[in-house]
N, C-alpha and C. Protein backbone atom coordinates (compact mmCIF):
# COMPACT_ATOMS: atom_id res chain seq x y z
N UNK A 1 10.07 -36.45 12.70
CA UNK A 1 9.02 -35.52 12.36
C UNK A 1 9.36 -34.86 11.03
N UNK A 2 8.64 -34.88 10.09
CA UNK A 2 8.52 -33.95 9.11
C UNK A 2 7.78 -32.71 8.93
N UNK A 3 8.42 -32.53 7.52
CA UNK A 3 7.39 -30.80 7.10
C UNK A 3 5.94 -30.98 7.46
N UNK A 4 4.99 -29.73 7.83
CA UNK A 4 3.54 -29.91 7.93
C UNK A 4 3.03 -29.62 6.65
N UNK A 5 3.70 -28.49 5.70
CA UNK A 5 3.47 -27.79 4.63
C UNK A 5 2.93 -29.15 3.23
N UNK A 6 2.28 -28.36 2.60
CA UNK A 6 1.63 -29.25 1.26
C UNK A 6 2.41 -29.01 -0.07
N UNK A 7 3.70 -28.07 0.29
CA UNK A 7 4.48 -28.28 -0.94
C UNK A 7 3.90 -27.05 -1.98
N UNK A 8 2.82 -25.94 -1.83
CA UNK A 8 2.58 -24.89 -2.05
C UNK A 8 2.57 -24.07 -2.20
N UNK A 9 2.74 -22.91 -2.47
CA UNK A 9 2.95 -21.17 -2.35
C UNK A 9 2.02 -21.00 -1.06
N UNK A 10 0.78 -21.97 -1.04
CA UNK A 10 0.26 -21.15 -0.07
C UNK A 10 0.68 -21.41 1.63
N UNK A 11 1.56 -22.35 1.25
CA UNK A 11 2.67 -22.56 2.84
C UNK A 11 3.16 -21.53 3.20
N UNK A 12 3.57 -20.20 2.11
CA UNK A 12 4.49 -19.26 2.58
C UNK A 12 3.92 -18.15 2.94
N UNK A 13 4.41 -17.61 4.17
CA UNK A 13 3.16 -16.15 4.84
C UNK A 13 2.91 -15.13 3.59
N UNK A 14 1.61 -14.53 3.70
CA UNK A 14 1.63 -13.50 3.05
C UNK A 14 0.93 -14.23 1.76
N UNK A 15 0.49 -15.20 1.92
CA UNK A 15 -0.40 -15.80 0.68
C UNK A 15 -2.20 -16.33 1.69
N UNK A 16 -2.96 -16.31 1.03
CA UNK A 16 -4.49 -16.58 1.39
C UNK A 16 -4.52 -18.31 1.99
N UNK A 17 -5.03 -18.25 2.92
CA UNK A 17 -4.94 -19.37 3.46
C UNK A 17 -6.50 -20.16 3.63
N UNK A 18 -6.45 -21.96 3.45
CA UNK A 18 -8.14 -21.67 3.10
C UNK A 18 -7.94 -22.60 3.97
N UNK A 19 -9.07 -23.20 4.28
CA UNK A 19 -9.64 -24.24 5.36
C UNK A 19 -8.98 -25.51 4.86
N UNK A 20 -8.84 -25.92 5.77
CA UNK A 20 -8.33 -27.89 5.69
C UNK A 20 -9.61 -28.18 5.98
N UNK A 21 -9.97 -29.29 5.25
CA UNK A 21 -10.56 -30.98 5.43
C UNK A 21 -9.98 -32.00 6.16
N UNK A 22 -10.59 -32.42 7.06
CA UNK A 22 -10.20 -33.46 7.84
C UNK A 22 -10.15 -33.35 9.25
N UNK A 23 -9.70 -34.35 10.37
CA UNK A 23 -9.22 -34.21 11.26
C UNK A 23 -8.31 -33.09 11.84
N UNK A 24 -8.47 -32.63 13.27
CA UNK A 24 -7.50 -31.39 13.57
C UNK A 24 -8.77 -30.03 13.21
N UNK A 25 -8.04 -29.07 13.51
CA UNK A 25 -8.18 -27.71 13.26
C UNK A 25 -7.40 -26.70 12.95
N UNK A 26 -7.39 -25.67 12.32
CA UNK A 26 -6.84 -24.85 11.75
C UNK A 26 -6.74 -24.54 10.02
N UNK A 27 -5.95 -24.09 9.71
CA UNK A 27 -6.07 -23.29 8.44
C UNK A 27 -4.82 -23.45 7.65
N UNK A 28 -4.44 -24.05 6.52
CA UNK A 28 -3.69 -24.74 5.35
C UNK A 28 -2.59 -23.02 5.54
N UNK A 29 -1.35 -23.03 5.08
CA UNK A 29 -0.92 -21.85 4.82
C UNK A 29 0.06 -21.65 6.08
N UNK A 30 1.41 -20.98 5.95
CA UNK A 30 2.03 -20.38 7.10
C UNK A 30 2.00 -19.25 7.68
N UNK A 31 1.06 -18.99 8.18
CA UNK A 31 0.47 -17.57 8.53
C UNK A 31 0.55 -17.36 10.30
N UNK A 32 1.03 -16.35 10.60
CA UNK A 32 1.78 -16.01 11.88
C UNK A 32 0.26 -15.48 13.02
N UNK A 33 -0.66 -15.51 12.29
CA UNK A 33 -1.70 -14.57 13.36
C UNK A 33 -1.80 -13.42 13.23
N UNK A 34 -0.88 -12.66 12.07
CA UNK A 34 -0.51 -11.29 12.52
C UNK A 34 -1.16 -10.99 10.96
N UNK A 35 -2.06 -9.97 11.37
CA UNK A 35 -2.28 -9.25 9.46
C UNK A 35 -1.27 -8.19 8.74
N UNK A 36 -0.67 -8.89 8.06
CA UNK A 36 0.27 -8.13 7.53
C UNK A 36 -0.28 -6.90 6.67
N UNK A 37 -1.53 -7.14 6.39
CA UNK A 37 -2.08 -5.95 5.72
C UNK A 37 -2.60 -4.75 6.12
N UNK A 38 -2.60 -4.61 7.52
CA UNK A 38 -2.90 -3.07 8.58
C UNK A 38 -1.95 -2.95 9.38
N UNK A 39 -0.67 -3.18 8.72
CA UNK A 39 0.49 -3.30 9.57
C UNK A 39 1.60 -1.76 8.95
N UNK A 40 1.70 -0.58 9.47
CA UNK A 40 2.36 0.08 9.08
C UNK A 40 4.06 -0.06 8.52
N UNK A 41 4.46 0.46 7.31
CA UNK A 41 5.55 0.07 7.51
C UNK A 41 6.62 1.24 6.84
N UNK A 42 7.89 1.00 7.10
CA UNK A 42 8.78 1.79 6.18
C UNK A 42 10.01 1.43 5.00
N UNK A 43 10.43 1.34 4.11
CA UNK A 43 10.67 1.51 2.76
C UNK A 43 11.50 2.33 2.29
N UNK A 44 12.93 1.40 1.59
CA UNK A 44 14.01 2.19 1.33
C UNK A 44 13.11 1.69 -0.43
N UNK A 45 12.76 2.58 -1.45
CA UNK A 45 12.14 2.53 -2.48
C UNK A 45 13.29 2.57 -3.82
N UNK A 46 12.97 1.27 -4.52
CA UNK A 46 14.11 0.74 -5.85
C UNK A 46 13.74 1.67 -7.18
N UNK A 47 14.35 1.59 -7.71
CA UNK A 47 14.14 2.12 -9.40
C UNK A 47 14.05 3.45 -9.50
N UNK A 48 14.06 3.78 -8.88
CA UNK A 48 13.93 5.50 -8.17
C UNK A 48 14.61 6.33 -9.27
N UNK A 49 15.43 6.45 -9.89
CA UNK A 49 16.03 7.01 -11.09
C UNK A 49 15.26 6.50 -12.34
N UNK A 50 15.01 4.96 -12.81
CA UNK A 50 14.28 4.67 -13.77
C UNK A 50 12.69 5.06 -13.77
N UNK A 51 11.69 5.62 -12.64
CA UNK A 51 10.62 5.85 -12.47
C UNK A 51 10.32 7.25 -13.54
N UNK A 52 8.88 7.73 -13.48
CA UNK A 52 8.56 8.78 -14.13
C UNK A 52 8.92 9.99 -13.53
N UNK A 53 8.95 9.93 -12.35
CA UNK A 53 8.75 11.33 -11.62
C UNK A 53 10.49 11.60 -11.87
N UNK A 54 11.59 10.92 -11.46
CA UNK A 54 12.60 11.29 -11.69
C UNK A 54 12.83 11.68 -12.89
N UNK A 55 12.45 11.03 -14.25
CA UNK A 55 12.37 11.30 -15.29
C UNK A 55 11.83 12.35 -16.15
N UNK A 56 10.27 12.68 -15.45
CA UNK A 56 9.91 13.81 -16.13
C UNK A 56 10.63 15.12 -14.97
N UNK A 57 10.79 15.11 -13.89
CA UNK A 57 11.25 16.00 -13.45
C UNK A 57 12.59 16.35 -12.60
N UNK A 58 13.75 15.52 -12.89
CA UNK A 58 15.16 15.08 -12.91
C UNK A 58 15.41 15.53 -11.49
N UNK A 59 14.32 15.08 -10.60
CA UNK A 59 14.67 15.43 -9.30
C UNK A 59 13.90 14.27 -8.48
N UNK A 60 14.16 14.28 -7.03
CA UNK A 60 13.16 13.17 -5.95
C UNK A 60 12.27 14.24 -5.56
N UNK A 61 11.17 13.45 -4.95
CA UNK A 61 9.97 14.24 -4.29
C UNK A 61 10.78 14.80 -3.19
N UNK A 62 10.30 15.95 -2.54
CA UNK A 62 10.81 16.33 -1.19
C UNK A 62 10.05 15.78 -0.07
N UNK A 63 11.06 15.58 1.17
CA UNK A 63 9.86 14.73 2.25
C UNK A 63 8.92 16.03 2.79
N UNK A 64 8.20 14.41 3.55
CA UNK A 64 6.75 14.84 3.33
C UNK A 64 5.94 14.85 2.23
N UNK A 65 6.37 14.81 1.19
CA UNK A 65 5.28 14.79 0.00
C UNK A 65 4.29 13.18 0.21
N UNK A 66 3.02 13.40 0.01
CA UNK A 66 1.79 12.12 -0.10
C UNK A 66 2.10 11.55 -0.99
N UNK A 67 2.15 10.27 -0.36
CA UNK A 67 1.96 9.05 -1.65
C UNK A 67 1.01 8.04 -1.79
N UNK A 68 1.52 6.75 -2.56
CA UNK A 68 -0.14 5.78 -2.41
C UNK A 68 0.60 5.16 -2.93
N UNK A 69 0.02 3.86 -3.36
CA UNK A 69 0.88 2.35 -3.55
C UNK A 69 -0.22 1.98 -4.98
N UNK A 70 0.32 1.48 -6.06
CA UNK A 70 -0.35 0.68 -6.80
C UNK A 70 0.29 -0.29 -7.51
N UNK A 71 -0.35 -1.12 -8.34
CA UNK A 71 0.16 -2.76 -8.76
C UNK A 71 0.35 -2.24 -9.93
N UNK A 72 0.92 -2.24 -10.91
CA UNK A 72 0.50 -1.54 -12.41
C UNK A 72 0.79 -3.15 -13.09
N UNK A 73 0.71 -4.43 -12.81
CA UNK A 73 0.38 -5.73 -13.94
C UNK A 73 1.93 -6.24 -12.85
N UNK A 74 2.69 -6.16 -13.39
CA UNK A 74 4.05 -6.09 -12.86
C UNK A 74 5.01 -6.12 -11.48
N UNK A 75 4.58 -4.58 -11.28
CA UNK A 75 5.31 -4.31 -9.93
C UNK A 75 4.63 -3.61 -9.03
N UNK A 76 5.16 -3.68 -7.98
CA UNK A 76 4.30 -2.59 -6.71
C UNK A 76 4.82 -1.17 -6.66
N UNK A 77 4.52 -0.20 -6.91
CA UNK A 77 5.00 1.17 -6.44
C UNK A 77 4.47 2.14 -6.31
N UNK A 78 5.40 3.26 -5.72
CA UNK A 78 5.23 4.06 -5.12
C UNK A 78 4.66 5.45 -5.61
N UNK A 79 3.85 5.99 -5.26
CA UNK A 79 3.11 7.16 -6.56
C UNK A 79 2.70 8.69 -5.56
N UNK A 80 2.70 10.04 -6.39
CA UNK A 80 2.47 10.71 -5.66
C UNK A 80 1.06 11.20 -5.86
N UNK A 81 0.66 11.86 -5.71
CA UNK A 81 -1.13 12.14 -5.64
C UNK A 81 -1.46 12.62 -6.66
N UNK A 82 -0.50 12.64 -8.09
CA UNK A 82 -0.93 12.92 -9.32
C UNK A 82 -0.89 11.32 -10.13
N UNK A 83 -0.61 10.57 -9.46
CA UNK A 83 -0.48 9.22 -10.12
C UNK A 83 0.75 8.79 -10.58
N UNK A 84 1.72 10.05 -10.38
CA UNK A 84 3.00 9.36 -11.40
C UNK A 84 4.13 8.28 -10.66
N UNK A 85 4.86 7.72 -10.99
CA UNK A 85 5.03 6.68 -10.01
C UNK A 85 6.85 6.81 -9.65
N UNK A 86 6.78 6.94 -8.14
CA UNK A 86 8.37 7.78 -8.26
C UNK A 86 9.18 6.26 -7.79
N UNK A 87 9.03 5.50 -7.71
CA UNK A 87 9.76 4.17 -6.95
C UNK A 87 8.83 3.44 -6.63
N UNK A 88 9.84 1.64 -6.98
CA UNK A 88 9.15 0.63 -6.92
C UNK A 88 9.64 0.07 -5.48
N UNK A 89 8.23 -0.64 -4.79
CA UNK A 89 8.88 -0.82 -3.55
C UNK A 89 9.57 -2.63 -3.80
N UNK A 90 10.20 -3.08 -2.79
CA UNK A 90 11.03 -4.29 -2.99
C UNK A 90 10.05 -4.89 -2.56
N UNK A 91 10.35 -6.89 -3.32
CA UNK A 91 9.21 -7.87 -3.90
C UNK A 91 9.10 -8.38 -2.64
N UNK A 92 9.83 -8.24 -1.35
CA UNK A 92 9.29 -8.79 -0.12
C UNK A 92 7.45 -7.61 -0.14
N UNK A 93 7.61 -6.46 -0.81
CA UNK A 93 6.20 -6.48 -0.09
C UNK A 93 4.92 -6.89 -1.21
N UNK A 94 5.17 -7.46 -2.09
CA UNK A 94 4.24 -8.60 -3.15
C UNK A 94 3.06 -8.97 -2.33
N UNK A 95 3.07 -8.86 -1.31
CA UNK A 95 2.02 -9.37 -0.85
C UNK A 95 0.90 -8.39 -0.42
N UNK A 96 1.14 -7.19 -0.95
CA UNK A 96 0.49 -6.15 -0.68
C UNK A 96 -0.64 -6.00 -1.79
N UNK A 97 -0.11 -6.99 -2.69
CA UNK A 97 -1.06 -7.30 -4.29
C UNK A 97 -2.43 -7.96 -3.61
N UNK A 98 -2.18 -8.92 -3.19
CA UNK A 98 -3.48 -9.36 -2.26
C UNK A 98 -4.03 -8.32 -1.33
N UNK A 99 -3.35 -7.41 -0.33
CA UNK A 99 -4.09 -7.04 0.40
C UNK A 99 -5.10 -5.63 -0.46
N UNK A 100 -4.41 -4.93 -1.21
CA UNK A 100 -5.20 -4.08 -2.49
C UNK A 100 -6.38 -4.80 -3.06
N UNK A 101 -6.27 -6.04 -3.56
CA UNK A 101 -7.22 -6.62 -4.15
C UNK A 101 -8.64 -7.23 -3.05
N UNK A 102 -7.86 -7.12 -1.67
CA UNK A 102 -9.98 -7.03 -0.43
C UNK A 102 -9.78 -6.03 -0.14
N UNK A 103 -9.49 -4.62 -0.87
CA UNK A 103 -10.20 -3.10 -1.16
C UNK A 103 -8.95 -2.56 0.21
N UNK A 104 -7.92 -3.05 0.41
CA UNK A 104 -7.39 -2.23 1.37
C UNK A 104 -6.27 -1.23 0.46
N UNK A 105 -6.28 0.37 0.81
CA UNK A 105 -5.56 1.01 0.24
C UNK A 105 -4.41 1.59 1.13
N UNK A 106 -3.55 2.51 0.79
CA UNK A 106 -2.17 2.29 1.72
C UNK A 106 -2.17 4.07 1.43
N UNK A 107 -1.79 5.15 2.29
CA UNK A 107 -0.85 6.85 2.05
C UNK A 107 0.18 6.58 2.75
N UNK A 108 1.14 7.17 2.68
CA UNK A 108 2.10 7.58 2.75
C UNK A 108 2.70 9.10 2.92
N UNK A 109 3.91 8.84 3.50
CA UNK A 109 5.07 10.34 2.85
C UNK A 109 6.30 9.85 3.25
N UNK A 110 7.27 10.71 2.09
CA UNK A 110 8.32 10.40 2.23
C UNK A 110 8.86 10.82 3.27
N UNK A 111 9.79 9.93 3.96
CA UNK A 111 10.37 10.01 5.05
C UNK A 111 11.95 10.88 5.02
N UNK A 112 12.79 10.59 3.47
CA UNK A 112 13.99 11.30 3.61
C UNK A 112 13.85 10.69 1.68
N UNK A 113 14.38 12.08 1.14
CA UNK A 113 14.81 11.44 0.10
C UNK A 113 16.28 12.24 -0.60
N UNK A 114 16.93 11.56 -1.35
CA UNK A 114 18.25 12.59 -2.33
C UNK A 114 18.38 12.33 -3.70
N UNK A 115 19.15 13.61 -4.27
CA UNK A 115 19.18 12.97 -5.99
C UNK A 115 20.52 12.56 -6.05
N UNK A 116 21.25 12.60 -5.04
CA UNK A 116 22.89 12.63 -5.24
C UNK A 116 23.01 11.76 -4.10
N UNK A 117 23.99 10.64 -4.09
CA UNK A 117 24.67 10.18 -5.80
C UNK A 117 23.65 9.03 -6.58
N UNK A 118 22.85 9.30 -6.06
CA UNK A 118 21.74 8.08 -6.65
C UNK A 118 20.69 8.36 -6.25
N UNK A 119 19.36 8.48 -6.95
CA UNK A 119 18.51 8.88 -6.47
C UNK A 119 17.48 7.70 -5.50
N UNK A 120 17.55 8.54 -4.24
CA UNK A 120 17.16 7.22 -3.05
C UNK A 120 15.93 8.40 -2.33
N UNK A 121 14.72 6.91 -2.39
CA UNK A 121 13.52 7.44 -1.58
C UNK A 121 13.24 6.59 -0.39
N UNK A 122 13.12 7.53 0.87
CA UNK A 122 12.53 6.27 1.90
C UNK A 122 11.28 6.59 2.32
N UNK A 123 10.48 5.78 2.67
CA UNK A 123 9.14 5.89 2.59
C UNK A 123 8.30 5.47 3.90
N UNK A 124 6.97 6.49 4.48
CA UNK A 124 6.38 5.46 5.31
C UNK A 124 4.76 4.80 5.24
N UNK A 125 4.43 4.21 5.16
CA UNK A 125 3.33 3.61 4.76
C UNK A 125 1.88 3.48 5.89
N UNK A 126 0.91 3.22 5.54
CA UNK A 126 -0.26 2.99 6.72
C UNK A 126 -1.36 2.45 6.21
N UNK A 127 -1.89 1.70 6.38
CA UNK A 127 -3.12 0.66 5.74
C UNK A 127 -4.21 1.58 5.86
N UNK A 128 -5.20 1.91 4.91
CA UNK A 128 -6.53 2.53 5.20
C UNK A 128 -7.82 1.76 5.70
């Protein structure tokens, strides 16, 4: 027995999956059944020192503070309700680029954050 996959990106979960042609049933793509895109989640958040908010204000958000998720071309991250962007979340959640783009938006709050010895944000998330 061999691979079922077509040798694709869109074999790998978390990518759009379209209809097969032919014999059989089902849907091209490795996709679990499960929508990863109304799926709550939580987030130890990267770059967190290189971001704006650390930068313009040499500190982390305190928890509880609201957040929101946006794509800026690049990367996915993490922003507080003025837009500024305090941490990038890690490229396992890339696939959140698709779920933003069929109008789904994401809030948040921080769950725990510190400036010492590195500035570290953890985060929790919820599909709108």
């Amino acid at each position: 027995m061999g691979s079922s996959g077509s040798g694709r990106f869109s074999d790998y979960p978390g990518t759009k999956a379209k209809e097969v042609i032919g014999e059989g049933s089902g849907t091209a793509g490795g996709t679990s059944g499960v929508d990863k895109c109304t799926q709550a989640f939580h987030v130890l958040l990267e770059d967190v020192g290189n971001c704006d908010f650390y930068s313009q204000f040499g500190s982390v958000p305190s928890p509880n503070t609201q957040l929101g998720i946006i794509f800026d071309g690049r990367r996915v991250f993490a922003i507080d309700i003025n837009g500024v962007k305090i941490g990038a979340l890690p490229t396992q959640y890339n696939y959140l680029v698709a779920c933003m783009e069929d109008a789904v938006t994401y809030v948040g709050v921080v769950s725990a954050s510190a400036s010492s010895p590195v500035p570290t944000i953890e985060a929790d998330f919820v599909a709108q």
